[in-house]
PDB file of N, CA and C in Angstrom:
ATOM      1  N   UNK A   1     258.269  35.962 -69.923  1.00  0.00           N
ATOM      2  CA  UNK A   1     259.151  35.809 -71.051  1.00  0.00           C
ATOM      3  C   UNK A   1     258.388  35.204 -72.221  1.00  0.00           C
ATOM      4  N   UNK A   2     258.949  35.988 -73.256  1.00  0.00           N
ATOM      5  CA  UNK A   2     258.273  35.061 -74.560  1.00  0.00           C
ATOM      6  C   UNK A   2     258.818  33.743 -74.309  1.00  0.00           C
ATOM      7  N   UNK A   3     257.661  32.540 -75.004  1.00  0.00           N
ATOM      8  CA  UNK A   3     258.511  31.001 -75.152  1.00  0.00           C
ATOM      9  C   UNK A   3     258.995  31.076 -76.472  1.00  0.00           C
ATOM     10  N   UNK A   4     258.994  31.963 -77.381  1.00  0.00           N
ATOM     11  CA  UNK A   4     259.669  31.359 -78.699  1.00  0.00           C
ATOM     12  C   UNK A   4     261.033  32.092 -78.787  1.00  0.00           C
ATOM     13  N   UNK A   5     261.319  33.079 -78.108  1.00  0.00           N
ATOM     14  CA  UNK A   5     262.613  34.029 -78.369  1.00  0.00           C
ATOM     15  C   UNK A   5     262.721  34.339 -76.772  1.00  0.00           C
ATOM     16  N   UNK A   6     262.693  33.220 -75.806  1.00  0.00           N
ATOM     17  CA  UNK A   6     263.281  33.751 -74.418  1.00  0.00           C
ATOM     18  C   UNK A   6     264.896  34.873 -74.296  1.00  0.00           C
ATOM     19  N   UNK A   7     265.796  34.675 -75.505  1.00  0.00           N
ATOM     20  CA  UNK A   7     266.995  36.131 -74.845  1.00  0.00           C
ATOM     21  C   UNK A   7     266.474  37.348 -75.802  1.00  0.00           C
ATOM     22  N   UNK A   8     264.866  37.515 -76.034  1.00  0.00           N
ATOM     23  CA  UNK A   8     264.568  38.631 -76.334  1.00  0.00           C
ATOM     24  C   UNK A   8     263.958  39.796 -75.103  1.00  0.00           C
ATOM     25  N   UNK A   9     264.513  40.756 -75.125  1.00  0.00           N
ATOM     26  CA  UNK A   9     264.069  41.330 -74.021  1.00  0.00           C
ATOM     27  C   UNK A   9     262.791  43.218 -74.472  1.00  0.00           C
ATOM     28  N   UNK A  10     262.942  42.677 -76.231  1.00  0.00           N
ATOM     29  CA  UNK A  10     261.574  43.879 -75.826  1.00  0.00           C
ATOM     30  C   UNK A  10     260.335  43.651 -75.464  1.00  0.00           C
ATOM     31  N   UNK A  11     259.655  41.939 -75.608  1.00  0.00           N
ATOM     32  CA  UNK A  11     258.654  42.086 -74.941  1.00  0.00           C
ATOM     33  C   UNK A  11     258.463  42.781 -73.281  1.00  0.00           C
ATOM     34  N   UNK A  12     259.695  42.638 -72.267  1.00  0.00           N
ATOM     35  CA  UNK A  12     259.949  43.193 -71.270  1.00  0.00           C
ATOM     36  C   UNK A  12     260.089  44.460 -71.248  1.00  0.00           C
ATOM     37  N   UNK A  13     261.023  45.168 -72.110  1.00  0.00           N
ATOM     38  CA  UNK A  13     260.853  46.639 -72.682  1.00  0.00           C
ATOM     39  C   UNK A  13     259.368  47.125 -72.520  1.00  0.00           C
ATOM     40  N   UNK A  14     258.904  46.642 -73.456  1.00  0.00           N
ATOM     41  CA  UNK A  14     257.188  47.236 -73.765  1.00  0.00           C
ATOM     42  C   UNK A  14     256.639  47.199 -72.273  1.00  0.00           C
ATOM     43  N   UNK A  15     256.365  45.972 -71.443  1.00  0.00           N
ATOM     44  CA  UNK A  15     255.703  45.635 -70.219  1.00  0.00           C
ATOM     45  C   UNK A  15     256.490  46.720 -69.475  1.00  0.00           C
ATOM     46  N   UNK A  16     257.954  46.942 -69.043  1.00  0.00           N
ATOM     47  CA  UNK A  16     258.295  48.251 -68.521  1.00  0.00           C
ATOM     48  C   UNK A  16     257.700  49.778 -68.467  1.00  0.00           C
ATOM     49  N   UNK A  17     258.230  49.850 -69.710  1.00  0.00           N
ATOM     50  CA  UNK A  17     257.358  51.132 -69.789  1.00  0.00           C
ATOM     51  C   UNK A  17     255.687  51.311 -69.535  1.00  0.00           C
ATOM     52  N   UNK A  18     254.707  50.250 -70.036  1.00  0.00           N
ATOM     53  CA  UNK A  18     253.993  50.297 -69.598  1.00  0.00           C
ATOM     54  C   UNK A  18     253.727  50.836 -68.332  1.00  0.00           C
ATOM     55  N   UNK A  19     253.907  49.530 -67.254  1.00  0.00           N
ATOM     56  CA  UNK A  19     254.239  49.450 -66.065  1.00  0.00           C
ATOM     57  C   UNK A  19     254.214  50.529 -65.399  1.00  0.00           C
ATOM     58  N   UNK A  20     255.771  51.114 -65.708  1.00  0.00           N
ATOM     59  CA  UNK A  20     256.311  52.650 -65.098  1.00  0.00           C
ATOM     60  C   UNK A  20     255.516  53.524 -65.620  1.00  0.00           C
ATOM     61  N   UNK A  21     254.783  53.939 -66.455  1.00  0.00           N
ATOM     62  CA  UNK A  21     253.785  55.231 -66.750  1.00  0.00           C
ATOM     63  C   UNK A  21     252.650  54.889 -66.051  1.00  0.00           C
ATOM     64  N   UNK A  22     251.885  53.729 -65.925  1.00  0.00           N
ATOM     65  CA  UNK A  22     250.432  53.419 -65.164  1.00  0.00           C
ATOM     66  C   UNK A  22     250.961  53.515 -63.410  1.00  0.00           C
ATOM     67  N   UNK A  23     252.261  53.250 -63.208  1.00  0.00           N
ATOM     68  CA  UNK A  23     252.602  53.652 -62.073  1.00  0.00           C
ATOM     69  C   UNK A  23     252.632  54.723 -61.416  1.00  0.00           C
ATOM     70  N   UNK A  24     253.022  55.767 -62.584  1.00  0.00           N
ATOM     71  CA  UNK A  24     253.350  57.217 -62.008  1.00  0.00           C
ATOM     72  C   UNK A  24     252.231  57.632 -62.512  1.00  0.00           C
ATOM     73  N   UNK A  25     251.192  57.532 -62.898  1.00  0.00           N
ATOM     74  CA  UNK A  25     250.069  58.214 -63.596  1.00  0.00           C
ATOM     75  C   UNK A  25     249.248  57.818 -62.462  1.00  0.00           C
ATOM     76  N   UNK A  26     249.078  56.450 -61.632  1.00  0.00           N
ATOM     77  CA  UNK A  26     248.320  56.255 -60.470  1.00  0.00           C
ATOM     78  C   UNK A  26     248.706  56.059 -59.352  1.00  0.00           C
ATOM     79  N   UNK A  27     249.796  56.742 -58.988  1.00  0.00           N
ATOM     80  CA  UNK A  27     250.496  56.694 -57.947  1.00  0.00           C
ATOM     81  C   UNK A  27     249.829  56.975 -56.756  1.00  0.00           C
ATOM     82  N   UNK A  28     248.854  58.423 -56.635  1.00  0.00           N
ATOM     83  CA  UNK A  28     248.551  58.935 -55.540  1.00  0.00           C
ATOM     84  C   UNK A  28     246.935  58.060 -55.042  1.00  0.00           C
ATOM     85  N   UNK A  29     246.919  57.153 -56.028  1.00  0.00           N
ATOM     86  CA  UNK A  29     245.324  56.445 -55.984  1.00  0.00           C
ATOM     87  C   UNK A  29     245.865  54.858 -55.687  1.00  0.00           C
ATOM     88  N   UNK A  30     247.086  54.941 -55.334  1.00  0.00           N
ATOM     89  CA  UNK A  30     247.931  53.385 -54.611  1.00  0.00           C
ATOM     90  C   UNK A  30     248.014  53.438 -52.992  1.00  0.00           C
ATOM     91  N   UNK A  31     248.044  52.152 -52.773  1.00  0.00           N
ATOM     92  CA  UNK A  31     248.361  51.798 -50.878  1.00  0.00           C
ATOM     93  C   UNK A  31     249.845  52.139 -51.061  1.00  0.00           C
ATOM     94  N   UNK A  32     249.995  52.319 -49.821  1.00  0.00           N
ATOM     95  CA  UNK A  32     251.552  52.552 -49.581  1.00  0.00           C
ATOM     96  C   UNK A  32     252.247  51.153 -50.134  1.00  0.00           C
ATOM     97  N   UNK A  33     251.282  49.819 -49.521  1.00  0.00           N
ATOM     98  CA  UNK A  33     252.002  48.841 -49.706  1.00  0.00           C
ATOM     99  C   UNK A  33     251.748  48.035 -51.787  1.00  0.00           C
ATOM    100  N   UNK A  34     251.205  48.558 -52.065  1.00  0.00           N
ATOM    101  CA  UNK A  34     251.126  48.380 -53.608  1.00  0.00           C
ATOM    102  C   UNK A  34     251.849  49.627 -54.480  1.00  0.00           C
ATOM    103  N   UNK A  35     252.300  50.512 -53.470  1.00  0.00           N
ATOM    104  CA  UNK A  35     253.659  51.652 -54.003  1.00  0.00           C
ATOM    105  C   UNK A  35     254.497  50.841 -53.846  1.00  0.00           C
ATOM    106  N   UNK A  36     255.283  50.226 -53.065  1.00  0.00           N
ATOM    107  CA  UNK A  36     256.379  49.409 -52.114  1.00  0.00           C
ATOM    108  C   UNK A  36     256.303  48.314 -53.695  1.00  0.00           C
ATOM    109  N   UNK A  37     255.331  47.631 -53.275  1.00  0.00           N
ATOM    110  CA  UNK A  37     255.314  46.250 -54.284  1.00  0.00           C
ATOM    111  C   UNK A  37     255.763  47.069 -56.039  1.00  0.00           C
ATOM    112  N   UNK A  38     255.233  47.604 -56.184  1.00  0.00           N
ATOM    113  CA  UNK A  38     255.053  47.988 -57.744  1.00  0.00           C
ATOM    114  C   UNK A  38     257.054  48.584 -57.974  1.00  0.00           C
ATOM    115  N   UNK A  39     256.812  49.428 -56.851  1.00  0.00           N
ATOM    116  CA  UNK A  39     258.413  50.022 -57.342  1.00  0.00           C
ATOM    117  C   UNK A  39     259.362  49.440 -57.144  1.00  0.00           C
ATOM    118  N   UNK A  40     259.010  47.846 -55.935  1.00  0.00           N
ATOM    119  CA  UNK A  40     260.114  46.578 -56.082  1.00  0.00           C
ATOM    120  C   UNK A  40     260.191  46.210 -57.793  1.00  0.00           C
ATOM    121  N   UNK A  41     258.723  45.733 -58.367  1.00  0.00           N
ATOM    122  CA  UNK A  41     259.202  44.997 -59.758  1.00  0.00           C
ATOM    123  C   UNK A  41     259.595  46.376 -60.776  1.00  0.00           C
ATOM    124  N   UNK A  42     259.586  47.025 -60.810  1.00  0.00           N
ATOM    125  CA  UNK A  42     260.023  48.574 -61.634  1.00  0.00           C
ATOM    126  C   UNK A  42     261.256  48.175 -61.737  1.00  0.00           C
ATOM    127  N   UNK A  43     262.023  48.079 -60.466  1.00  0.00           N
ATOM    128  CA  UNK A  43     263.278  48.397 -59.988  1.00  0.00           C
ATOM    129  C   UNK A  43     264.048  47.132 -60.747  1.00  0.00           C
ATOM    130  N   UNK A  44     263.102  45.905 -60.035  1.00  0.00           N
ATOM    131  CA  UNK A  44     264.013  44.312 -60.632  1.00  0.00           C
ATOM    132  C   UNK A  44     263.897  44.795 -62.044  1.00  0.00           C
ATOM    133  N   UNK A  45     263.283  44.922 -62.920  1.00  0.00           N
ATOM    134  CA  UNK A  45     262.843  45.140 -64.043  1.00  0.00           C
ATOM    135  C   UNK A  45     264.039  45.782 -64.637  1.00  0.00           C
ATOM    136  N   UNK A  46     263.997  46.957 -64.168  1.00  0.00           N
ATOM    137  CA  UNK A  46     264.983  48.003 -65.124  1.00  0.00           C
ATOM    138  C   UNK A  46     266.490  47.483 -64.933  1.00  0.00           C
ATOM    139  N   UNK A  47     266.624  46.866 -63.088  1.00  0.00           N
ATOM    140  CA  UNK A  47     268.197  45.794 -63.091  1.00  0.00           C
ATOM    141  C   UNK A  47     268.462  45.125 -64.057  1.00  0.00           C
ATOM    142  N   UNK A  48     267.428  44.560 -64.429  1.00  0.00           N
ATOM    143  CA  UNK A  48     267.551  43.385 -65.663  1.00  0.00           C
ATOM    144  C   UNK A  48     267.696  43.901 -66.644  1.00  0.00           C
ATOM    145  N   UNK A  49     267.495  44.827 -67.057  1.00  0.00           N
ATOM    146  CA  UNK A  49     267.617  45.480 -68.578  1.00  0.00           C
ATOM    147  C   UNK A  49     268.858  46.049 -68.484  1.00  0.00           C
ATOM    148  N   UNK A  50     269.415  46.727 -67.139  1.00  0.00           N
ATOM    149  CA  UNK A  50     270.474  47.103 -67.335  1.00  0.00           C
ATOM    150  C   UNK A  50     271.905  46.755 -67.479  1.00  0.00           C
ATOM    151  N   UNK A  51     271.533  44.915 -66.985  1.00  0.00           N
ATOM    152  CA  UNK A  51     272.292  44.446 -66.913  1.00  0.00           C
ATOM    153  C   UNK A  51     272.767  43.284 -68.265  1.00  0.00           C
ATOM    154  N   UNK A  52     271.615  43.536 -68.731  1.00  0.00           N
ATOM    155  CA  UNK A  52     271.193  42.734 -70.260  1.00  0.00           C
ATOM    156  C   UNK A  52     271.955  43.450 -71.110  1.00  0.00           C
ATOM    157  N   UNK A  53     271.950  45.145 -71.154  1.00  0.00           N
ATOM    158  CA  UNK A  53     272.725  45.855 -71.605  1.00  0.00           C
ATOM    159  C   UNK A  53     274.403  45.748 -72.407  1.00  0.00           C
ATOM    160  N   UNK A  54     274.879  45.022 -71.009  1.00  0.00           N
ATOM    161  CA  UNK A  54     276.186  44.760 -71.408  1.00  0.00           C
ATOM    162  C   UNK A  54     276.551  43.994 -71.920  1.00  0.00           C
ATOM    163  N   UNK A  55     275.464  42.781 -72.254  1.00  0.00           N
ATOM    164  CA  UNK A  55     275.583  41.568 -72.911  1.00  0.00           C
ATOM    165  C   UNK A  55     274.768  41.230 -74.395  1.00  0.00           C
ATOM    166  N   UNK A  56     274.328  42.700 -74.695  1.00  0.00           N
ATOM    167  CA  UNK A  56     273.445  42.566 -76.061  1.00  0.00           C
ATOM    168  C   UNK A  56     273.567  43.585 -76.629  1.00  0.00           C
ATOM    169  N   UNK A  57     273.307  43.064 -77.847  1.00  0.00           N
ATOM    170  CA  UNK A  57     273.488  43.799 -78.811  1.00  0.00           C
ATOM    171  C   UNK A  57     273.145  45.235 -79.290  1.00  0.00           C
ATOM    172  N   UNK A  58     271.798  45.400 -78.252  1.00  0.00           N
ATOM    173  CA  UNK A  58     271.178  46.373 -78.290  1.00  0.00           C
ATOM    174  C   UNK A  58     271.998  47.683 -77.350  1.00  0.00           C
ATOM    175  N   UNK A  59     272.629  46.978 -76.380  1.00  0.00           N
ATOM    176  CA  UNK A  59     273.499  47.419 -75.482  1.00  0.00           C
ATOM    177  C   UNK A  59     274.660  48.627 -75.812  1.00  0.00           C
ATOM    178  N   UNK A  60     274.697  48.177 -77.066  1.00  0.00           N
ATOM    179  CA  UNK A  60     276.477  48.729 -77.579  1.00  0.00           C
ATOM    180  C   UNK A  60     276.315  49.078 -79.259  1.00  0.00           C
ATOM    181  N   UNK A  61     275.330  48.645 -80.152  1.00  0.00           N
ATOM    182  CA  UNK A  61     274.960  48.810 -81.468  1.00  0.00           C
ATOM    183  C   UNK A  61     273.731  49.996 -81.562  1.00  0.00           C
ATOM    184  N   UNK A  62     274.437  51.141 -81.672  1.00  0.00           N
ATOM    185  CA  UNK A  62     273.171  52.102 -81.926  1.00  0.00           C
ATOM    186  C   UNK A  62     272.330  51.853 -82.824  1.00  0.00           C
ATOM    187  N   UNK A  63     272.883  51.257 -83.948  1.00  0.00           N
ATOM    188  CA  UNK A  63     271.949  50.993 -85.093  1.00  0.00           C
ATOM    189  C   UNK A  63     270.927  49.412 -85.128  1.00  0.00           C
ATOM    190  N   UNK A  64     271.078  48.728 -84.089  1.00  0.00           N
ATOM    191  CA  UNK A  64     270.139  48.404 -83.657  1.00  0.00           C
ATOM    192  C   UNK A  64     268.653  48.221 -83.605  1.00  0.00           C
ATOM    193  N   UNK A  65     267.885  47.187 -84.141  1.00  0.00           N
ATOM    194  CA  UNK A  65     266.341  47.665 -84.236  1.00  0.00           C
ATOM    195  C   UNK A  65     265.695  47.466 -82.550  1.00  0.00           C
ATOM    196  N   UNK A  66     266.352  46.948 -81.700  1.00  0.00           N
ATOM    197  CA  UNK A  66     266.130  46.567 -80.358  1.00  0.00           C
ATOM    198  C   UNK A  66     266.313  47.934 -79.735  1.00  0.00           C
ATOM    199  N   UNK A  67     267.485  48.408 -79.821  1.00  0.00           N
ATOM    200  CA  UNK A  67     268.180  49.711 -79.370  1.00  0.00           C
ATOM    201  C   UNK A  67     267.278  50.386 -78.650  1.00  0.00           C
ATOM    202  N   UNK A  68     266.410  51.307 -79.390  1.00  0.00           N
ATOM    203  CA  UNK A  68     265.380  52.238 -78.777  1.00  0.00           C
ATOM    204  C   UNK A  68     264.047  52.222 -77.896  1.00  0.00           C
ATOM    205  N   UNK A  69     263.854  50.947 -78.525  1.00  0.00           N
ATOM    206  CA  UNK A  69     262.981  50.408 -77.489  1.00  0.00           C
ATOM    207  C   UNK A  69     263.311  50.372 -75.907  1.00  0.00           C
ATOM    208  N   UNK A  70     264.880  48.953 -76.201  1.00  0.00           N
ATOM    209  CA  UNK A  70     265.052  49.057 -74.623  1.00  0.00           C
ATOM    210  C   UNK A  70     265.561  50.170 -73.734  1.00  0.00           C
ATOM    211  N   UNK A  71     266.223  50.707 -74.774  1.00  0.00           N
ATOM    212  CA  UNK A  71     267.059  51.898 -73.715  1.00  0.00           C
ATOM    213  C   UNK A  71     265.549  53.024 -73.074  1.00  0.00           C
ATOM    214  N   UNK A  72     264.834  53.067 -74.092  1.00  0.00           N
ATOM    215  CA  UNK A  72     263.708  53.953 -73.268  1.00  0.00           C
ATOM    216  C   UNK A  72     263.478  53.429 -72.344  1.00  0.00           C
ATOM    217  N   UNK A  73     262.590  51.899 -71.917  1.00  0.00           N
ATOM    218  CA  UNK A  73     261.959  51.235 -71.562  1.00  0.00           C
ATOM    219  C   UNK A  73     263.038  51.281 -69.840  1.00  0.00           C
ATOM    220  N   UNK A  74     264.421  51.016 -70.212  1.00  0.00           N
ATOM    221  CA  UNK A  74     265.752  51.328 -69.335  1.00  0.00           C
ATOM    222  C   UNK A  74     265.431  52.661 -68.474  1.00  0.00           C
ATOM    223  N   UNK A  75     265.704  53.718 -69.447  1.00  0.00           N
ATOM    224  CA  UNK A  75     264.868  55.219 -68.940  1.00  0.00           C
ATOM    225  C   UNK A  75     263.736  55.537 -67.852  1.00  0.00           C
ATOM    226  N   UNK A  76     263.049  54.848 -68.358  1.00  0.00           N
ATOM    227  CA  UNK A  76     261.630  55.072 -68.002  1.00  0.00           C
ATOM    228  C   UNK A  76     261.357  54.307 -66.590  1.00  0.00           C
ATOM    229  N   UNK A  77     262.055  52.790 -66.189  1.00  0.00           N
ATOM    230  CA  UNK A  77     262.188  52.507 -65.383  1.00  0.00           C
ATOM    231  C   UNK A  77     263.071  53.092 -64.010  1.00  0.00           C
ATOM    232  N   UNK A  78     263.973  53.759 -64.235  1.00  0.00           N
ATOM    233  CA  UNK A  78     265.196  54.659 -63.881  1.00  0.00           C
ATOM    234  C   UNK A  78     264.419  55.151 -63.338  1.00  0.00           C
ATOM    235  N   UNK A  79     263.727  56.254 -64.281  1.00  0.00           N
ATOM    236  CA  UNK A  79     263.659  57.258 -63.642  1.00  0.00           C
ATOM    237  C   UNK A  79     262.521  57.135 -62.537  1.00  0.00           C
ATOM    238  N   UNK A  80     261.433  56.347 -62.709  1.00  0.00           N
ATOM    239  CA  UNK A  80     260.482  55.923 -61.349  1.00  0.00           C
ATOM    240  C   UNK A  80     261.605  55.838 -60.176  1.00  0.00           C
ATOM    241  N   UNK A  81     261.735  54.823 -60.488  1.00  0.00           N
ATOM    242  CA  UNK A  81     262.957  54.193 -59.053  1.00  0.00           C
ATOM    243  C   UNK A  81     263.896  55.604 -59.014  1.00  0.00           C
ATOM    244  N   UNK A  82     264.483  56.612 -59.377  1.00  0.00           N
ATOM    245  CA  UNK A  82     265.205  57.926 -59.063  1.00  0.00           C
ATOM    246  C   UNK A  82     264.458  58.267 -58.403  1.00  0.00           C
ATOM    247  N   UNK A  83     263.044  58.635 -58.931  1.00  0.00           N
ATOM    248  CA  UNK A  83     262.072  59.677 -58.209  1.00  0.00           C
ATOM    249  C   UNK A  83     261.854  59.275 -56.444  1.00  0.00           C
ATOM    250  N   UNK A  84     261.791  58.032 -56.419  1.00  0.00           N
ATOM    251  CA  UNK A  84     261.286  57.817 -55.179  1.00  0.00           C
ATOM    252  C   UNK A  84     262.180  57.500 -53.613  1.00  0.00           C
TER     253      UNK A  84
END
């Protein structure tokens, strides 16, 4: 978490998506058990955003400068954790 804006959640956004693309981009060059580990924090990750959702602004205000960020970042986590 940032220390100066801890109920900001795009620094987490950004680290998500990250995350989930270096995941699925090196998936087949992972241990089973660093697949397991990685798609546990994917998963906590995108819970948290989704659940942040209903309580922010970004959540419910399309016009939003947060908006697009997280909802991708939301996306992008999803869809790892769908795939598998």
């Amino acid at each position: 978490m940032v220390k100066d804006a801890p109920w900001d959640e795009v620094p987490i956004a950004h680290s998500l998506v990250g995350f989930a693309t270096a995941y699925d981009f090196l998936y087949e060059y992972l241990s089973k058990v660093q697949q397991e580990h990685f798609l546990q924090v994917i998963g906590n990750a995108s819970r948290y955003m989704y659940e942040k959702s209903y309580r922010r602004g970004w959540g419910f205000q399309y016009l939003h400068n947060h908006q697009p960020t997280n909802c991708v970042a939301l996306l992008t986590g999803s869809l790892v954790v769908m795939n598998q």
